[in-house]
C-alpha atoms as a PDB file:
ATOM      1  CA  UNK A   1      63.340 -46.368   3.209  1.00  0.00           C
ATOM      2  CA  UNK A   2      60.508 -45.823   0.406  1.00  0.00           C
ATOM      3  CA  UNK A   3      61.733 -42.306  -0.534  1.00  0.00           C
ATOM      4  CA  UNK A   4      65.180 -43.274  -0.730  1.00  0.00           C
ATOM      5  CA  UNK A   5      64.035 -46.332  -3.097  1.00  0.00           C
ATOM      6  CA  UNK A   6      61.939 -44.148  -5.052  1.00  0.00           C
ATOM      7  CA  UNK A   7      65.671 -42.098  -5.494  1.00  0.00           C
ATOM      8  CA  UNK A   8      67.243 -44.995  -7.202  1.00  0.00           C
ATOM      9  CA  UNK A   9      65.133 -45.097 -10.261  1.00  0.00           C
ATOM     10  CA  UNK A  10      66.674 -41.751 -10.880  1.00  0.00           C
ATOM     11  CA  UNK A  11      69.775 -41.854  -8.883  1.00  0.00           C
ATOM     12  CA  UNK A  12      72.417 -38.735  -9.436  1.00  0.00           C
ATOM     13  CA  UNK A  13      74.708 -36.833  -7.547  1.00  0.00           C
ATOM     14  CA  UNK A  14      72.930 -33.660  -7.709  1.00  0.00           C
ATOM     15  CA  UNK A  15      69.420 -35.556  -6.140  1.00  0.00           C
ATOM     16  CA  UNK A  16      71.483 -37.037  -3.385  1.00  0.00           C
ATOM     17  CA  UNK A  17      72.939 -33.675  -2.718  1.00  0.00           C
ATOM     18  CA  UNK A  18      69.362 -32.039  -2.418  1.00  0.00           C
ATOM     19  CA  UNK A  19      68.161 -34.726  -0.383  1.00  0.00           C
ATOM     20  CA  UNK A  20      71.256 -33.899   2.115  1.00  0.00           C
ATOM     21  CA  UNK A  21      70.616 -30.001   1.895  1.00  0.00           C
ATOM     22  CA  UNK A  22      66.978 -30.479   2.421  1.00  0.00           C
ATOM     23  CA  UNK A  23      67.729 -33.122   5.482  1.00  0.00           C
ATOM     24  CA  UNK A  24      70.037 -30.677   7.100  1.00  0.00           C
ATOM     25  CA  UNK A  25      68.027 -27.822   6.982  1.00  0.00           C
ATOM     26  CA  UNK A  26      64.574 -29.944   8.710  1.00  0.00           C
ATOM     27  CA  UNK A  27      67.372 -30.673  11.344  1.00  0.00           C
ATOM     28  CA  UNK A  28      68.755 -27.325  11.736  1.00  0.00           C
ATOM     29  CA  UNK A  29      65.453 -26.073  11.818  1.00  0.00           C
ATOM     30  CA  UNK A  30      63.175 -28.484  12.987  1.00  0.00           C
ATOM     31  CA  UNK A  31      59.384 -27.162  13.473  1.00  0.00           C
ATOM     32  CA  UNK A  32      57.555 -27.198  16.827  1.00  0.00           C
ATOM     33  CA  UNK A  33      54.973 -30.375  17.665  1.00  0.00           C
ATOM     34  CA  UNK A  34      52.012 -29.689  20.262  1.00  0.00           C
ATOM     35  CA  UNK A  35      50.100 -32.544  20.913  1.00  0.00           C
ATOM     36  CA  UNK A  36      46.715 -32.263  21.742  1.00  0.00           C
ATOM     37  CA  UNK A  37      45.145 -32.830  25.306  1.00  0.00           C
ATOM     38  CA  UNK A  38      43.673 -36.727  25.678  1.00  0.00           C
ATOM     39  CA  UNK A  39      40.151 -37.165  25.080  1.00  0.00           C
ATOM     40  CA  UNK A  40      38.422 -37.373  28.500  1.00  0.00           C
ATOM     41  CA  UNK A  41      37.575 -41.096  29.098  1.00  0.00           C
ATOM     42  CA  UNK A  42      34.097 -41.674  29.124  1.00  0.00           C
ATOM     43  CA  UNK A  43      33.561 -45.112  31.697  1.00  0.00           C
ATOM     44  CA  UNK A  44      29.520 -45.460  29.895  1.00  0.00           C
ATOM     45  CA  UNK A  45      31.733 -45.868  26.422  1.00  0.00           C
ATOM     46  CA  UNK A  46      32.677 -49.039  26.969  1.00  0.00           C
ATOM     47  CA  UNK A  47      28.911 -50.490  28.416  1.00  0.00           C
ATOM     48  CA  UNK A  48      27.524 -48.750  25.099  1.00  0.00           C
ATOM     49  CA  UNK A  49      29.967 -51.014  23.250  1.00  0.00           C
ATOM     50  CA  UNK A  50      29.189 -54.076  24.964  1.00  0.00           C
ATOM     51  CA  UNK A  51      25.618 -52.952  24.143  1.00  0.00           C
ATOM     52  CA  UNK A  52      26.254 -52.684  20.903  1.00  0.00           C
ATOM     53  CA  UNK A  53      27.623 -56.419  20.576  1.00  0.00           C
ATOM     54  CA  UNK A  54      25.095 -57.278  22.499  1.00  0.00           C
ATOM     55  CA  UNK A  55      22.573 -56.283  20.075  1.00  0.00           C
ATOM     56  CA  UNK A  56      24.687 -56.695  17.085  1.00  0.00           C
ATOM     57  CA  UNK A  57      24.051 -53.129  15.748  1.00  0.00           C
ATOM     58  CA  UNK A  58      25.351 -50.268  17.186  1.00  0.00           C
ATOM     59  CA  UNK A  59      22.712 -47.698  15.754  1.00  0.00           C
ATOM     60  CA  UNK A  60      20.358 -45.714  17.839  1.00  0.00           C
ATOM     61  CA  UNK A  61      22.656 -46.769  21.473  1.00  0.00           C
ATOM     62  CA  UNK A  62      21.207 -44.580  23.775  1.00  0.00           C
ATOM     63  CA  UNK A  63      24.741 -43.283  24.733  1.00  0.00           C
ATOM     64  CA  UNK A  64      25.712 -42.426  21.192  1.00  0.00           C
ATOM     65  CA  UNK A  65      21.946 -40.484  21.174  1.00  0.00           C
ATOM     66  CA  UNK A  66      22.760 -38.114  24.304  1.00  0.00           C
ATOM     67  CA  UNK A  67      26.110 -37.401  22.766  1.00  0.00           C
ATOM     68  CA  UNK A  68      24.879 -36.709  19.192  1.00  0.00           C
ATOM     69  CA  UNK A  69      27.085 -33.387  18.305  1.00  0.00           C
ATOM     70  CA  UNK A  70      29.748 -33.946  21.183  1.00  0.00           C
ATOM     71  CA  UNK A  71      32.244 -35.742  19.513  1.00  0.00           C
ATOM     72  CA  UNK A  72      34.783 -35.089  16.470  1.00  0.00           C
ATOM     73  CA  UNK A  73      34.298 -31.538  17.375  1.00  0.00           C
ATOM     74  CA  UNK A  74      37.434 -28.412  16.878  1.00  0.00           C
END
């Protein structure tokens, strides 16, 4: 809805016309999605966050210390 606002400031036939080219090509020849594996649940993640409420700080948990350079890894 945005992008087809953002056409009306400059509204023409020959806009409209790319827009439909472009649109028919993405679904003619749509590209392939793999979604990732889900993150293994980790059941101390949620007592570390209760911890952390707990204390009212959330630095230096012990669980976030054994797992330093575990997470938010490719």
């Amino acid at each position: 809805m945005f992008g087809f606002s953002a056409q009306l400031n400059d509204f023409s036939i020959e806009n409209m016309e790319r827009q439909v080219a472009m649109y028919r090509d993405i679904m003619g020849n749509p590209v392939p999605v793999e979604l990732p594996e889900p993150a293994e649940y980790d059941p101390e993640g949620m007592e570390a966050i209760f911890e952390g409420f707990d204390r009212g700080d959330f630095r230096a948990l012990n669980h976030t210390l054994k797992h330093i350079g575990q997470s938010f890894t490719c």
